[in-house]
C-alpha atoms as a PDB file:
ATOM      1  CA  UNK A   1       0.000   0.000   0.000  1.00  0.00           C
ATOM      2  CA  UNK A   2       1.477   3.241  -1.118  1.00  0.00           C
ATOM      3  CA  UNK A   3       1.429   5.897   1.707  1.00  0.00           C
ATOM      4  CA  UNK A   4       2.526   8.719  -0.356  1.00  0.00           C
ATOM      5  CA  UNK A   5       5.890   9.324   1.884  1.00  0.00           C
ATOM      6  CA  UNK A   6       9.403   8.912   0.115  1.00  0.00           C
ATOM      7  CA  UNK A   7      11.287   7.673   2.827  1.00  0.00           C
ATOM      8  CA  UNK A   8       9.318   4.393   3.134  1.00  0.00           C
ATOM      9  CA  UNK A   9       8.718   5.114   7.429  1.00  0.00           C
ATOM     10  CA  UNK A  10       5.463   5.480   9.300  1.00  0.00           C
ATOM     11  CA  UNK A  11       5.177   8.134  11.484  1.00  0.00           C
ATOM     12  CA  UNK A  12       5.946   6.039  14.038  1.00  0.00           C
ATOM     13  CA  UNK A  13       9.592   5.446  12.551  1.00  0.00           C
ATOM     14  CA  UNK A  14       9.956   8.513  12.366  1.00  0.00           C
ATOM     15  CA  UNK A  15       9.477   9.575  15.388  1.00  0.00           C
ATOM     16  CA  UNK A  16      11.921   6.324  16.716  1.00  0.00           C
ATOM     17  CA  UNK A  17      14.385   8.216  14.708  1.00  0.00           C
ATOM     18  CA  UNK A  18      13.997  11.652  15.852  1.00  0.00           C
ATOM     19  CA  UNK A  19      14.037  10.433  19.556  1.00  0.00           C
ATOM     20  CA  UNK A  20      17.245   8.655  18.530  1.00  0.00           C
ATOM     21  CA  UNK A  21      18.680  12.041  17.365  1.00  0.00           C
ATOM     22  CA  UNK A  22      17.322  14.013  20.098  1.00  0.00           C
ATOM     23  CA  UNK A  23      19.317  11.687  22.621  1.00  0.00           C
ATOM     24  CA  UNK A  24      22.272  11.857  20.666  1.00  0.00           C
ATOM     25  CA  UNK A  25      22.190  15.528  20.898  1.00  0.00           C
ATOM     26  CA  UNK A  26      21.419  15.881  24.693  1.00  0.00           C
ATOM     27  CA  UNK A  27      23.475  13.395  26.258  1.00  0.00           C
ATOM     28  CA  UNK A  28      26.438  12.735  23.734  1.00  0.00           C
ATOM     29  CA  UNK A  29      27.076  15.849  22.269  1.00  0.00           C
ATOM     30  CA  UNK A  30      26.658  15.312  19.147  1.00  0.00           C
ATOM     31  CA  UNK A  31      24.859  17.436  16.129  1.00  0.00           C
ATOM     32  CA  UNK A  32      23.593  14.647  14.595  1.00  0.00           C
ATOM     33  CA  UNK A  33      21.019  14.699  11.632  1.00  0.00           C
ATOM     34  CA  UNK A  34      19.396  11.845   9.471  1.00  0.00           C
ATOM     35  CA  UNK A  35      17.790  12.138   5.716  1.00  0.00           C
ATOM     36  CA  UNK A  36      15.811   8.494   4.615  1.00  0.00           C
ATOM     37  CA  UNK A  37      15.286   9.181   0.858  1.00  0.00           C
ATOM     38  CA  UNK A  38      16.586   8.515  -2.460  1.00  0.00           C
ATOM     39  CA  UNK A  39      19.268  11.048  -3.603  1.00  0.00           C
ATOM     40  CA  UNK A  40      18.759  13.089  -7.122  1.00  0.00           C
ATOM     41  CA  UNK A  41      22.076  12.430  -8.624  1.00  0.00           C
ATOM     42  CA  UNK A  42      21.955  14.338 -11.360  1.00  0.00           C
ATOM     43  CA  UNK A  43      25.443  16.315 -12.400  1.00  0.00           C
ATOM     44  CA  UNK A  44      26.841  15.237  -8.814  1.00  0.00           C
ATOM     45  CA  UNK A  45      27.926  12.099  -9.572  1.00  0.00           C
ATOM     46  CA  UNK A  46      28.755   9.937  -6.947  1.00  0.00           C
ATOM     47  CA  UNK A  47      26.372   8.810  -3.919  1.00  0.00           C
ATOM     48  CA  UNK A  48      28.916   9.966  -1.617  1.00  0.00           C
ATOM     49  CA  UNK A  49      29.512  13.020  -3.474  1.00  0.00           C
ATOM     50  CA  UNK A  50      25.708  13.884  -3.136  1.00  0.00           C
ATOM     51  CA  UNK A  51      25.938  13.204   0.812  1.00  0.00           C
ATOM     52  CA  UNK A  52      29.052  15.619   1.364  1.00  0.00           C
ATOM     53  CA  UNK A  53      27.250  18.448  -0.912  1.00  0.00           C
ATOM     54  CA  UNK A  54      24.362  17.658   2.243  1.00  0.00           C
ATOM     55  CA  UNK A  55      26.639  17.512   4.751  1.00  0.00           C
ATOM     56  CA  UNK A  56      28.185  20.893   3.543  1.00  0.00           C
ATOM     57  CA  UNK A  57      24.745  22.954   3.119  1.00  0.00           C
ATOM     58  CA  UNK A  58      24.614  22.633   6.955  1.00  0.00           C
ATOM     59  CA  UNK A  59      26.446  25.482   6.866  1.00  0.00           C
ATOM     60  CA  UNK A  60      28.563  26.782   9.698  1.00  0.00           C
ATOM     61  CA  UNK A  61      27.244  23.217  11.920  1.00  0.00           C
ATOM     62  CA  UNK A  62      28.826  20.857   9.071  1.00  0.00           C
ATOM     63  CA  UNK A  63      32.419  21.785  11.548  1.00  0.00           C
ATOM     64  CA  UNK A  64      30.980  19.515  13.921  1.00  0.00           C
ATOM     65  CA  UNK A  65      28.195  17.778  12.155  1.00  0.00           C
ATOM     66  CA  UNK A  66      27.706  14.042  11.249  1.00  0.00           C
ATOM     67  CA  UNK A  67      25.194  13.374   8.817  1.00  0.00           C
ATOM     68  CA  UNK A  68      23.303  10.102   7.937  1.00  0.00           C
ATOM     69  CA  UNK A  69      22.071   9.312   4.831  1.00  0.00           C
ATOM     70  CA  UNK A  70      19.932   6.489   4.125  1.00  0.00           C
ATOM     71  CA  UNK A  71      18.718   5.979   0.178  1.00  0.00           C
ATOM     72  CA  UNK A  72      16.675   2.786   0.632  1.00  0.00           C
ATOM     73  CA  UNK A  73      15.770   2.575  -3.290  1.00  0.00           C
ATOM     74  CA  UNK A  74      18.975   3.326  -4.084  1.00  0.00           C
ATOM     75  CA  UNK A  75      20.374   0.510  -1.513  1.00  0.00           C
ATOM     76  CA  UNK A  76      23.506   3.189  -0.539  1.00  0.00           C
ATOM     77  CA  UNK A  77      24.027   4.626   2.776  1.00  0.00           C
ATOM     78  CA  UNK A  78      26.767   7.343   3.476  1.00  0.00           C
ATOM     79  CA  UNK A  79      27.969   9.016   7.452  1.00  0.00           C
ATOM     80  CA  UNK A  80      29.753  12.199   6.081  1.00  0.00           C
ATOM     81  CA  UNK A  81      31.212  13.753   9.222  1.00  0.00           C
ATOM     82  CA  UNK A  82      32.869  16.973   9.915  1.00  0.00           C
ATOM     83  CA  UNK A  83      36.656  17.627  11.172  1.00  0.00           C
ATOM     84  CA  UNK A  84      35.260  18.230  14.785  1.00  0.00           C
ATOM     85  CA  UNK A  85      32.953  15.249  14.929  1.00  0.00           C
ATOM     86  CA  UNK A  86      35.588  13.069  13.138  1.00  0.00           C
ATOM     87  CA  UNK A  87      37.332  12.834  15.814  1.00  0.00           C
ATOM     88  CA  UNK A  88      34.679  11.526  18.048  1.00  0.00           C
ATOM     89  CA  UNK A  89      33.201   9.693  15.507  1.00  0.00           C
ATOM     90  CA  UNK A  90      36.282   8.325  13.404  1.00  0.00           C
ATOM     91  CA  UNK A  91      35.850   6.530   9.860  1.00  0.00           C
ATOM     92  CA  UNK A  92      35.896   2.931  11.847  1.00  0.00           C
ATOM     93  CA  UNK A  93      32.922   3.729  14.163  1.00  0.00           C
ATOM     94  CA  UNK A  94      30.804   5.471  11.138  1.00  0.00           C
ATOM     95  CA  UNK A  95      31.791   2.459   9.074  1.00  0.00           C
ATOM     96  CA  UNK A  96      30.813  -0.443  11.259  1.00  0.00           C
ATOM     97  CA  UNK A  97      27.477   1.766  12.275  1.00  0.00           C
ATOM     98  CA  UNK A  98      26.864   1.458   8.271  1.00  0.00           C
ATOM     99  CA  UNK A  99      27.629  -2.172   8.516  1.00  0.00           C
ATOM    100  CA  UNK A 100      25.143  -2.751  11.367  1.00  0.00           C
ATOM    101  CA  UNK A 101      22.265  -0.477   9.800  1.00  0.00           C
ATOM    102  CA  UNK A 102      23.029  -2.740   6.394  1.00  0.00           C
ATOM    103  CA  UNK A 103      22.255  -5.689   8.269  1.00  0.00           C
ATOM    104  CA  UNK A 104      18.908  -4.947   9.438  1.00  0.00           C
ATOM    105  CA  UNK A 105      18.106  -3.158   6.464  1.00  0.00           C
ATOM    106  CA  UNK A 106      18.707  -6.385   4.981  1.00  0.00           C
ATOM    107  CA  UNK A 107      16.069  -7.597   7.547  1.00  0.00           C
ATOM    108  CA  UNK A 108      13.404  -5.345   6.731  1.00  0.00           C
ATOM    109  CA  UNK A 109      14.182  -2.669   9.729  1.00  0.00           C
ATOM    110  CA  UNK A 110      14.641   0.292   7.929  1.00  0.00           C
ATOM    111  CA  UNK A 111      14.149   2.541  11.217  1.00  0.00           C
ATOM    112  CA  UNK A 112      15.738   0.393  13.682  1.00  0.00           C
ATOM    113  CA  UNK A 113      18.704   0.001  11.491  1.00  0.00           C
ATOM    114  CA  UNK A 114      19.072   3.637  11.691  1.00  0.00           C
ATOM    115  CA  UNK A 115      18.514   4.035  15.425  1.00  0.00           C
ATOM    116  CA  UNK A 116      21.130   1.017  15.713  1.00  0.00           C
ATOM    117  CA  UNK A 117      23.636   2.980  14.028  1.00  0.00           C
ATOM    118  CA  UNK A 118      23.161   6.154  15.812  1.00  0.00           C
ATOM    119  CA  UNK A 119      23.797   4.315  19.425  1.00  0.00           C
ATOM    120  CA  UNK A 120      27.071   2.874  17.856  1.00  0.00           C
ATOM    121  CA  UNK A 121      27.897   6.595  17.172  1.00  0.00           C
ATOM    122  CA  UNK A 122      26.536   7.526  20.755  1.00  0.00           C
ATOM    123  CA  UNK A 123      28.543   4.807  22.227  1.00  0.00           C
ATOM    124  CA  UNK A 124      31.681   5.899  21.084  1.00  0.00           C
ATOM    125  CA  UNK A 125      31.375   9.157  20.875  1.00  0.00           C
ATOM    126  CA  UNK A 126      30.786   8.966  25.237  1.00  0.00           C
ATOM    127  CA  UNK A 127      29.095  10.904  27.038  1.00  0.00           C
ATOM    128  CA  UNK A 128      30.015  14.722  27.106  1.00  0.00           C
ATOM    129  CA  UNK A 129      29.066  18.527  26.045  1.00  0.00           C
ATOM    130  CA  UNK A 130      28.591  19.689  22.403  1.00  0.00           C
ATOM    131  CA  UNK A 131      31.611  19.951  19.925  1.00  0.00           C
ATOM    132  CA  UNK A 132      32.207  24.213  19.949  1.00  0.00           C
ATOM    133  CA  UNK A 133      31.788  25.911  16.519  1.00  0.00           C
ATOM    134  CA  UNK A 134      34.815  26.754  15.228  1.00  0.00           C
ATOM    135  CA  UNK A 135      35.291  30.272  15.670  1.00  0.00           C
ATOM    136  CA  UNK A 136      34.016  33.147  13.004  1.00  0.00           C
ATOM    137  CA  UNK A 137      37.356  34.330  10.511  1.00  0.00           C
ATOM    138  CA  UNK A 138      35.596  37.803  11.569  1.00  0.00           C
ATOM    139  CA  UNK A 139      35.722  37.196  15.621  1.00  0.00           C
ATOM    140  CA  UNK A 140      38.861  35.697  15.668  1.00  0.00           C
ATOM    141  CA  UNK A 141      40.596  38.313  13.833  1.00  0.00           C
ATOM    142  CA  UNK A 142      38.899  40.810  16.305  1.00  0.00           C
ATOM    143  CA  UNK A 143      40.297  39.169  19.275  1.00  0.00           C
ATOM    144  CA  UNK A 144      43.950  38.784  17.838  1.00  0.00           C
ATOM    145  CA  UNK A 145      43.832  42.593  17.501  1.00  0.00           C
ATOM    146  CA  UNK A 146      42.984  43.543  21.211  1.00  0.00           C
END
């Protein structure tokens, strides 16, 4: 039965998902955020390519952001992280939380997949305060001059 949303999750899932987040956030730290849909890959080329272009739009948060991106009709899931969140959230950690969201993809749990991999991020990310911004060219050259 076609429900008319693109990523494929009831409103229940979602809402797994976004409590997922929202304890990443408050207890670990981390700005976490988490697009289910198919990417338009038109003139990007690459999956992964597409999911950096996302991760950079963030703006001034993709410093210390880590972004999940689940495609389930395209079968391709990316983590892009930024420098800040990289190094609480190294290439290992984001790779074996893709390989444990893959598996229960594979299982027919799109949203607990997702919530899986975003408590392997949690877990080794530990428990502490936000990752800082990285401070504004503008401010920093103000405070160097006084």
């Amino acid at each position: 039965m076609a429900t008319g949303n693109p990523t494929g999750l009831s409103v229940a899932q979602q809402e797994r998902i976004e409590r997922a987040v929202s304890v990443c956030r408050s207890q670990n730290g981390l700005d976490v955020s988490v697009l289910v849909g198919d990417l338009n890959l038109d003139g990007i080329g690459s999956f992964r390519a597409a999911a950096e272009k996302l991760h950079a739009a963030l703006g001034d948060r993709a410093h210390s952001a880590v972004l999940v991106v689940v495609a389930p009709g395209q079968r391709k899931v990316e983590i892009v992280t930024g420098p800040a969140a990289r190094r609480r959230v190294p290439d290992r950690v984001a790779a074996l939380a893709v390989l444990s969201m893959t598996s229960a993809f594979s299982g027919g749990d799109l949203a607990g997949g997702v919530i899986d991999g975003l408590r392997q991020m949690a877990d080794a990310a530990g428990r502490r305060a936000g990752i800082p911004a990285p401070p504004e060219p503008s401010t920093a050259a103000i405070v160097a001059h006084h």
